[in-house]
Protein backbone atom coordinates (compact mmCIF):
# COMPACT_ATOMS: atom_id res chain seq x y z
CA UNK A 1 15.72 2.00 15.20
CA UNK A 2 19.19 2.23 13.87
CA UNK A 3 19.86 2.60 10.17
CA UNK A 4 23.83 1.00 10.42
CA UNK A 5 25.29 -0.46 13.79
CA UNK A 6 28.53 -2.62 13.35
CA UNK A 7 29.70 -5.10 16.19
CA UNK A 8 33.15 -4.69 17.20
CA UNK A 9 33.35 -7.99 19.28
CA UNK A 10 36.40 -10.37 20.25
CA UNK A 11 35.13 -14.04 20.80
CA UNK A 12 36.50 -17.69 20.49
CA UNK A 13 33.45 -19.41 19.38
CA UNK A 14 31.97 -18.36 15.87
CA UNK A 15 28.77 -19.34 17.13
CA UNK A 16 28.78 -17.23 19.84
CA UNK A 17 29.32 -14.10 17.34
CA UNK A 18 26.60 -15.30 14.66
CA UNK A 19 24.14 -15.10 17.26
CA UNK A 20 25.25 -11.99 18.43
CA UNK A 21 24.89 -10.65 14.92
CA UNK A 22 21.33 -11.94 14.64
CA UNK A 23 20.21 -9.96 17.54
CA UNK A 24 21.98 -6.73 16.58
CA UNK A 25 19.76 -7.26 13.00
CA UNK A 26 16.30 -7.63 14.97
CA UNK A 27 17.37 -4.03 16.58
CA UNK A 28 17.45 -2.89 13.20
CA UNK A 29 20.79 -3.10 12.57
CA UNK A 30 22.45 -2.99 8.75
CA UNK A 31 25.73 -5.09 8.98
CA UNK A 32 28.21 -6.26 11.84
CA UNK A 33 31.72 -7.28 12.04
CA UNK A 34 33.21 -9.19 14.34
CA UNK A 35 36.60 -10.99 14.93
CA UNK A 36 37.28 -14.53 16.22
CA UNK A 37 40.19 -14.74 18.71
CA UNK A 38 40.58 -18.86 17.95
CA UNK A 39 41.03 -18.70 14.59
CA UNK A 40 41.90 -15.81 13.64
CA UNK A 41 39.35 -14.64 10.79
CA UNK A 42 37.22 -11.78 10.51
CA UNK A 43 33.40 -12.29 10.14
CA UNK A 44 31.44 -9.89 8.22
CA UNK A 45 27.60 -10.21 8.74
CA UNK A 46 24.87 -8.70 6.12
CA UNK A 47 21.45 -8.48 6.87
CA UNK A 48 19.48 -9.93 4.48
CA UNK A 49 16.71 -7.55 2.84
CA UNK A 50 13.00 -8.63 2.55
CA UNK A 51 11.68 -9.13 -0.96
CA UNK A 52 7.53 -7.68 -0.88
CA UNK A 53 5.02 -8.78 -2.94
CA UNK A 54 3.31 -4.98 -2.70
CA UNK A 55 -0.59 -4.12 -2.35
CA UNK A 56 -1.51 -1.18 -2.76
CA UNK A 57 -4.38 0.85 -1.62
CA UNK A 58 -6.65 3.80 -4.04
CA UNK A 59 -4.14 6.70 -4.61
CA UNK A 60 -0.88 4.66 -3.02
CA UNK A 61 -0.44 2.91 -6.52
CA UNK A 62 2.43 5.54 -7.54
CA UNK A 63 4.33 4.99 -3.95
CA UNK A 64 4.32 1.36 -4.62
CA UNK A 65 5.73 1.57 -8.49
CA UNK A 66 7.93 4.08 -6.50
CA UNK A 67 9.28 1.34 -4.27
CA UNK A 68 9.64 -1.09 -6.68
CA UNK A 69 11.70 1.51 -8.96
CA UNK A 70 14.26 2.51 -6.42
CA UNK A 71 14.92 -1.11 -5.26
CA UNK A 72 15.01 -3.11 -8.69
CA UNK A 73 14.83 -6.81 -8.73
CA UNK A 74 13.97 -6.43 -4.91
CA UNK A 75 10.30 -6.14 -4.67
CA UNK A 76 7.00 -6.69 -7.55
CA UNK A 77 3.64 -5.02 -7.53
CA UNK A 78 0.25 -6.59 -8.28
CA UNK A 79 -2.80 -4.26 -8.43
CA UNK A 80 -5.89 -4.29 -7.01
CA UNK A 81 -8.96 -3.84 -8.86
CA UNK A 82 -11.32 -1.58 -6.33
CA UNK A 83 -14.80 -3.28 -7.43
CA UNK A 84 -18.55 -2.78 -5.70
CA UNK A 85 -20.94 -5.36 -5.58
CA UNK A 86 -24.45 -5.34 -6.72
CA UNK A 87 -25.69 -3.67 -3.10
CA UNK A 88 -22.72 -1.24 -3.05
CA UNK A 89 -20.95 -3.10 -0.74
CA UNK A 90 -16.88 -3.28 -1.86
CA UNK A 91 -15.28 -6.11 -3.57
CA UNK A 92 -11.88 -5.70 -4.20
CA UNK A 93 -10.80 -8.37 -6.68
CA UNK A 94 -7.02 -8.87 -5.51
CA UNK A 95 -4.47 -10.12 -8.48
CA UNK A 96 -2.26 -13.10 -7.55
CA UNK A 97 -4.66 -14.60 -5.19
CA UNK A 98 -6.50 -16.68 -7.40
CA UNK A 99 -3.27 -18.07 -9.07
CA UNK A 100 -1.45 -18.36 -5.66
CA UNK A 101 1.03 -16.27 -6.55
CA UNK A 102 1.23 -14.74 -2.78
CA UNK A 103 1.47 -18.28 -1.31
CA UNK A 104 4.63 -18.50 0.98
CA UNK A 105 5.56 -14.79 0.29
CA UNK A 106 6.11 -11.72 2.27
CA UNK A 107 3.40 -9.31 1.64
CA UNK A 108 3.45 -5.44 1.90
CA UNK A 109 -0.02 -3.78 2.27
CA UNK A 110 0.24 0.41 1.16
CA UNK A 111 -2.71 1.43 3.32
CA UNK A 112 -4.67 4.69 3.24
CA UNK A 113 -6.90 4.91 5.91
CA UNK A 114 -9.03 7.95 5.40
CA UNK A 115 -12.50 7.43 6.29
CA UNK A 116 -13.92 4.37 7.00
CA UNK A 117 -15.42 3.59 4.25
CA UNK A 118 -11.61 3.32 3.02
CA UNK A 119 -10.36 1.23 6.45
CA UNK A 120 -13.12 -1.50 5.50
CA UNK A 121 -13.04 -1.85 1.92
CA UNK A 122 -8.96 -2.21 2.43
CA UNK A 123 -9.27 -4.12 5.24
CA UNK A 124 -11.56 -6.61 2.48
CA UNK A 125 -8.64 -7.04 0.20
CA UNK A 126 -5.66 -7.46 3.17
CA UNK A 127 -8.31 -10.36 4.26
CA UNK A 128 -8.45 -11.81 1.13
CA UNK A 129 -4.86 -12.17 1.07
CA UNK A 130 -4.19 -13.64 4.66
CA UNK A 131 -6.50 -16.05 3.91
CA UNK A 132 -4.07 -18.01 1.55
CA UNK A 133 -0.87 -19.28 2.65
CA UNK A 134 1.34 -15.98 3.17
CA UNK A 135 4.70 -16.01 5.46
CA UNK A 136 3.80 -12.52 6.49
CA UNK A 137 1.61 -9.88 6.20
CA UNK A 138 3.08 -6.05 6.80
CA UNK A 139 0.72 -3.33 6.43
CA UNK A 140 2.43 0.28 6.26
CA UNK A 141 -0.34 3.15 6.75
CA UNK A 142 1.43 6.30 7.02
CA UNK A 143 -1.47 7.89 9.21
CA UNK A 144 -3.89 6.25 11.48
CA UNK A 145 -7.29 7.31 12.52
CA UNK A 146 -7.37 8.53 15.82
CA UNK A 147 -4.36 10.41 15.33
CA UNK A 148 -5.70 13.83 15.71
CA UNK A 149 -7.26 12.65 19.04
CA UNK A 150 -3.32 11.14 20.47
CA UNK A 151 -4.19 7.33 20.12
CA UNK A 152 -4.84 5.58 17.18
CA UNK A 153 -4.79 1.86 19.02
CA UNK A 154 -8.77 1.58 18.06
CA UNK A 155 -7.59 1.48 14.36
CA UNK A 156 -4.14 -1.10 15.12
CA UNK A 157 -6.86 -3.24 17.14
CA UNK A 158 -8.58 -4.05 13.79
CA UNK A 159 -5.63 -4.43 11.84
CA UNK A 160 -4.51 -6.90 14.18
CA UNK A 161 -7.70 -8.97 13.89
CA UNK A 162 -6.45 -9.75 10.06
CA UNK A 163 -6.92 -13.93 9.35
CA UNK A 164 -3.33 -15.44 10.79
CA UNK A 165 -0.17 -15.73 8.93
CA UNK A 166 3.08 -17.45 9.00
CA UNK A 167 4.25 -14.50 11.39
CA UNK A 168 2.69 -12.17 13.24
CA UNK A 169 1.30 -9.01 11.48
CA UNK A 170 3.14 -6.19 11.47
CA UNK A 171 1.75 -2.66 11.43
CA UNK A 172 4.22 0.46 10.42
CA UNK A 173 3.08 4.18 11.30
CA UNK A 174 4.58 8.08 11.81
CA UNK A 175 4.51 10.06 14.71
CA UNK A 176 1.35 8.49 16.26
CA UNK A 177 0.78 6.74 19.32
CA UNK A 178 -1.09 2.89 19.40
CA UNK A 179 -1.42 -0.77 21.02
CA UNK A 180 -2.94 -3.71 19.04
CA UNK A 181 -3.28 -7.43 20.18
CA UNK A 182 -0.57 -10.09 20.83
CA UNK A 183 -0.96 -11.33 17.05
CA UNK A 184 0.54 -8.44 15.36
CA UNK A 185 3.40 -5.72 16.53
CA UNK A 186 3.02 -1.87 16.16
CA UNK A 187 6.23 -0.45 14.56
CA UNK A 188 6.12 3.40 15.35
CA UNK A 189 8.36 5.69 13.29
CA UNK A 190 9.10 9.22 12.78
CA UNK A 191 9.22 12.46 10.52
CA UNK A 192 12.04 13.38 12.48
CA UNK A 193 14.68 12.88 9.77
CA UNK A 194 12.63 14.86 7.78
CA UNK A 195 13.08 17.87 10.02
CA UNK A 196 16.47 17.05 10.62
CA UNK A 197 16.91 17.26 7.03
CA UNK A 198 14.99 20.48 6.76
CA UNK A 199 17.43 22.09 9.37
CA UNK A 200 20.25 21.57 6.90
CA UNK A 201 18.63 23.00 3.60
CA UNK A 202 16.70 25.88 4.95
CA UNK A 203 19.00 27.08 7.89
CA UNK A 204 16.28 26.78 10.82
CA UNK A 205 18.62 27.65 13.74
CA UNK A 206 15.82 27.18 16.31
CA UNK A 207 12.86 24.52 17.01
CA UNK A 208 9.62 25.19 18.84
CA UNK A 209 6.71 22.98 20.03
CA UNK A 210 3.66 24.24 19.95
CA UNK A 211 2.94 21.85 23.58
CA UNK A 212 4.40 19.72 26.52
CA UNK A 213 3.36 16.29 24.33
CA UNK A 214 5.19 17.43 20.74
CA UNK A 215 8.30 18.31 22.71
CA UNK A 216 8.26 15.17 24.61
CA UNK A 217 7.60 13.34 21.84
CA UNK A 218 10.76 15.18 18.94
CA UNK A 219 13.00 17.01 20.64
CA UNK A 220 14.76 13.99 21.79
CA UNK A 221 15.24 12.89 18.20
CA UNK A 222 16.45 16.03 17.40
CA UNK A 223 19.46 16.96 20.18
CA UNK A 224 22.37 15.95 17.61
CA UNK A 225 21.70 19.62 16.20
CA UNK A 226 23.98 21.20 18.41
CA UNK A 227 23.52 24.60 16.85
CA UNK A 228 19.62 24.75 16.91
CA UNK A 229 18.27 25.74 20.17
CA UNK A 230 15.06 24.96 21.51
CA UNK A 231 11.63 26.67 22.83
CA UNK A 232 8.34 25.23 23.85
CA UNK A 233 5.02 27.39 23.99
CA UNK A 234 1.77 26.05 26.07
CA UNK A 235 -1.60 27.46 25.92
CA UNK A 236 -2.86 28.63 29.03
CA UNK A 237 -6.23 30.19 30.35
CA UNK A 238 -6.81 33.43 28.50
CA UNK A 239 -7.58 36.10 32.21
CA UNK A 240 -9.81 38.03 30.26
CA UNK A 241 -11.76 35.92 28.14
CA UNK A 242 -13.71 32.34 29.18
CA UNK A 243 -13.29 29.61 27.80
CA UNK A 244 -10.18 30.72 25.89
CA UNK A 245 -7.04 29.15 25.77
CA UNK A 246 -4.33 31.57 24.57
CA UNK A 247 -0.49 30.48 23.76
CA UNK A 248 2.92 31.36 26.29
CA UNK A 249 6.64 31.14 25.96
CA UNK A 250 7.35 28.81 28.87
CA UNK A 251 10.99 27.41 27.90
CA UNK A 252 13.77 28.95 25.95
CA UNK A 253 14.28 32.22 23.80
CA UNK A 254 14.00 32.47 20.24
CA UNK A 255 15.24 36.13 19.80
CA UNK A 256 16.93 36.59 16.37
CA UNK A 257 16.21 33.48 15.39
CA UNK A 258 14.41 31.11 11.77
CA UNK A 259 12.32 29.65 14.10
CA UNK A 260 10.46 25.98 12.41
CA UNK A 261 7.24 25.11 14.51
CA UNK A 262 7.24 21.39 14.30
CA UNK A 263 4.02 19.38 15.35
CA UNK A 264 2.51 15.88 15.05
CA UNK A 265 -1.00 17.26 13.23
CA UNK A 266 -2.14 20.53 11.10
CA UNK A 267 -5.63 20.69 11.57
CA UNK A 268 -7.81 23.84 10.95
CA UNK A 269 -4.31 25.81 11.83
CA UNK A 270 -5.84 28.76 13.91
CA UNK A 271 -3.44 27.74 16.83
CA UNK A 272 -0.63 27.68 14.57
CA UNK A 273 -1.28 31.01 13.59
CA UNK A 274 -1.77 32.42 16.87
CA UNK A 275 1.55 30.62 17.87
CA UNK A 276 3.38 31.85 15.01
CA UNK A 277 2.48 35.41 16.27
CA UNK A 278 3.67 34.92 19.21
CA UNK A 279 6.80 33.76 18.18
CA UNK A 280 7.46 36.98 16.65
CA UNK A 281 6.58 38.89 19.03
CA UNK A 282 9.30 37.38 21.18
CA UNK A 283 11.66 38.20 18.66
CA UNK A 284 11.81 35.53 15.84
CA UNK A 285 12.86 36.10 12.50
CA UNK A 286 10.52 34.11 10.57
CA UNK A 287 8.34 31.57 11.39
CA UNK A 288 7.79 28.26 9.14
CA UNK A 289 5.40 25.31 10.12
CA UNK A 290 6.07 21.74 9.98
CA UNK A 291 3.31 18.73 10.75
CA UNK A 292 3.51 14.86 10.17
CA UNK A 293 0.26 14.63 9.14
CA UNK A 294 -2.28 16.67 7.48
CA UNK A 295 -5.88 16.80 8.88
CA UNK A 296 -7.52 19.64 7.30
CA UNK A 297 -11.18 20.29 9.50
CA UNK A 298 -12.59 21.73 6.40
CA UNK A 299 -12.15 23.02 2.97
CA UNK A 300 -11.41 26.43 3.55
CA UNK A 301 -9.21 25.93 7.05
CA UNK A 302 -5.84 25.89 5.09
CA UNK A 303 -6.69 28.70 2.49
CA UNK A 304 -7.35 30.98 5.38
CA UNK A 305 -3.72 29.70 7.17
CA UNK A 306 -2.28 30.20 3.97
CA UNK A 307 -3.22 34.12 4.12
CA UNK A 308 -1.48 34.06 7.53
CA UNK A 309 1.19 36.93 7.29
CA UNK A 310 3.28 35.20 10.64
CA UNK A 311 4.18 32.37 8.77
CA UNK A 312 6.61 31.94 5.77
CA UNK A 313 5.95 28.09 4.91
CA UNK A 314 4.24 25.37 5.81
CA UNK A 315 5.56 21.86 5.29
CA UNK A 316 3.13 18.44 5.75
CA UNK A 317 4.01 14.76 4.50
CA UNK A 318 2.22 12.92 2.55
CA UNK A 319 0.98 10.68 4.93
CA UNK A 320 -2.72 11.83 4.34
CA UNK A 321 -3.81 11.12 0.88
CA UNK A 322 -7.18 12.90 1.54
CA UNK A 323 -5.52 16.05 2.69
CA UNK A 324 -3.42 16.34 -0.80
CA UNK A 325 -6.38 17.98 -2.91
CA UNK A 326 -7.00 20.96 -0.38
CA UNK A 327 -2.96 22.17 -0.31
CA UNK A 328 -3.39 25.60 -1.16
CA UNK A 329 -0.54 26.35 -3.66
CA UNK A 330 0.98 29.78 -1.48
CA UNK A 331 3.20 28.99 1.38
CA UNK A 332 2.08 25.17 1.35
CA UNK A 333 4.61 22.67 0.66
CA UNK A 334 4.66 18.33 0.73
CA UNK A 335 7.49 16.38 1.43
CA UNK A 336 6.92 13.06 -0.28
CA UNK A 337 7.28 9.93 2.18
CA UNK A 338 8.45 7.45 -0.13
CA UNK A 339 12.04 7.77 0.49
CA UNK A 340 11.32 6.85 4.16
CA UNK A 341 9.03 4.29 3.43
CA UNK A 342 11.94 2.58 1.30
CA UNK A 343 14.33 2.83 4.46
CA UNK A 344 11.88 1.88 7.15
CA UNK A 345 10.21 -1.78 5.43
């Protein structure tokens, strides 16, 4: 997806450049120029921004006032009132519904998809909604279950099975990997910037993936940095002990080098750590982590990574709500989303 892209194009027949315009905007383009031959004139093309009614899931009230803040007169917010019936079951009472306010508008779901308790009892209230007359229905949930496991497509499957709108649902995630039905599109994004930006500020003059599948998947967004080199570590059988899977240096040489190990997930961290030793072994300078999501396996997991002496700072977004209350406070730190979110609806 491309932020800005301008047309440079020479054509007789206005038509002819309006269209081509239109399909430069559907690649994500922010404005085009072009210049008619016939007549002389210069066209100038502005894509029009969306205007969101905005949901917002438990805890992603804040990144929808947020939104609504740094784009004013662009989007509103209507709450949700998170309600359980008699037998416990969830009844979000959704405001604007009842008064048709959301009838011919496009709507912007803030999902947090946790548990799934959470992925039901949101997937209530986005039902509710598509129910009444909507144009469109986007639902933007920074992490996806499944995730952890490389395919979160179970999770887009259901979304996708939302009550039919004006236009087909769209789904927006980070750094994950899914498929849903015909009825709804996927659109996949990236932390990348984020790193990119991090590269600047903090003088990282070398990247390193932890595997085969995070290198495939950022270093490509990431070769502008001319400067930065590259490595990419592997765990292979441990020879001495079964079962054991112990990380290599298979590609590149970070010898002398601020070296930011950059990853897709942060789990319980103990492979981090190990690959963070290794790292300066071979010769690194320091060693900082960064992870798209947070996925802590249990309480303590990131306390104990936090003790790590190899590492200098870890970075996560704050795509996970659930992970937020067990950031330690040493070496942990959360780049807030909302910025991208802003750039990416």
């Amino acid at each position: 997806k491309l932020q800005f892209l301008y047309l440079i194009a020479i054509h007789h027949r206005e038509v002819t450049l309006t269209m081509a315009a239109r399909a430069l905007f559907k690649l994500g383009a922010g404005a085009a120029a072009a210049f008619g031959a016939s007549s002389g004139m210069c066209y100038v093309y502005a894509k029009e921004k969306k205007r969101y009614i905005i949901f917002a899931a438990p805890g992603m009230e804040d990144v929808a006032l947020k939104l609504v803040r740094q784009s004013p007169g662009q989007h509103r917010y209507l709450p949700i009132k998170w309600e359980k019936a008699v037998d416990g079951s969830d009844q979000p009472v959704v405001t604007g519904v009842a008064d048709h306010d959301v009838d011919g508008e496009d709507v912007l779901f803030l999902a947090s998809l946790t548990d799934s308790n959470a992925v039901l009892a949101q997937y209530s209230a986005m039902t509710q909604i598509c129910d009444h007359v909507i144009n469109s229905m986007t639902v933007l949930a920074p992490y996806l279950p499944g995730t952890v496991n490389g395919d979160a497509s179970q999770t887009a499957r259901l979304l996708s099975s939302l009550p039919k709108t004006g236009t087909p649902h769209r789904l927006m995630s980070y750094d994950t990997r899914a498929q849903c039905s015909d009825v709804a599109k996927v659109d996949l994004y990236t932390a990348a910037p984020i790193i990119s930006d991090m590269i600047e500020k903090n003088n990282f003059s070398c990247i390193a993936f932890g595997s085969v599948e995070s290198a495939a998947h950022f270093k490509p967004l990431l070769k502008q940095h001319e400067s930065v080199s590259f490595v990419r570590l592997d765990a292979k059988e441990d020879a001495y002990i079964p079962n054991k899977r112990t990380p290599e240096l298979m590609e590149g040489n970070c010898y002398g080098k601020h070296v930011l190990l950059v990853d897709q997930v942060l789990t319980d961290g103990a492979g981090i750590a190990e690959t963070a030793q290794i790292l300066l072994k071979k010769g690194a300078v320091t060693v900082s982590v960064f992870a798209t999501h947070g996925v802590p396996s249990n309480s303590k997991a990131w306390s104990e990574l936090a003790k790590e002496g190899a590492i200098q700072k870890v970075y996560i977004t704050s795509s996970n709500l659930a992970a937020r209350s067990k950031v330690p406070k040493d070496k942990f730190s959360v780049v807030d989303l909302t910025p991208y979110f802003l750039r990416d609806i």
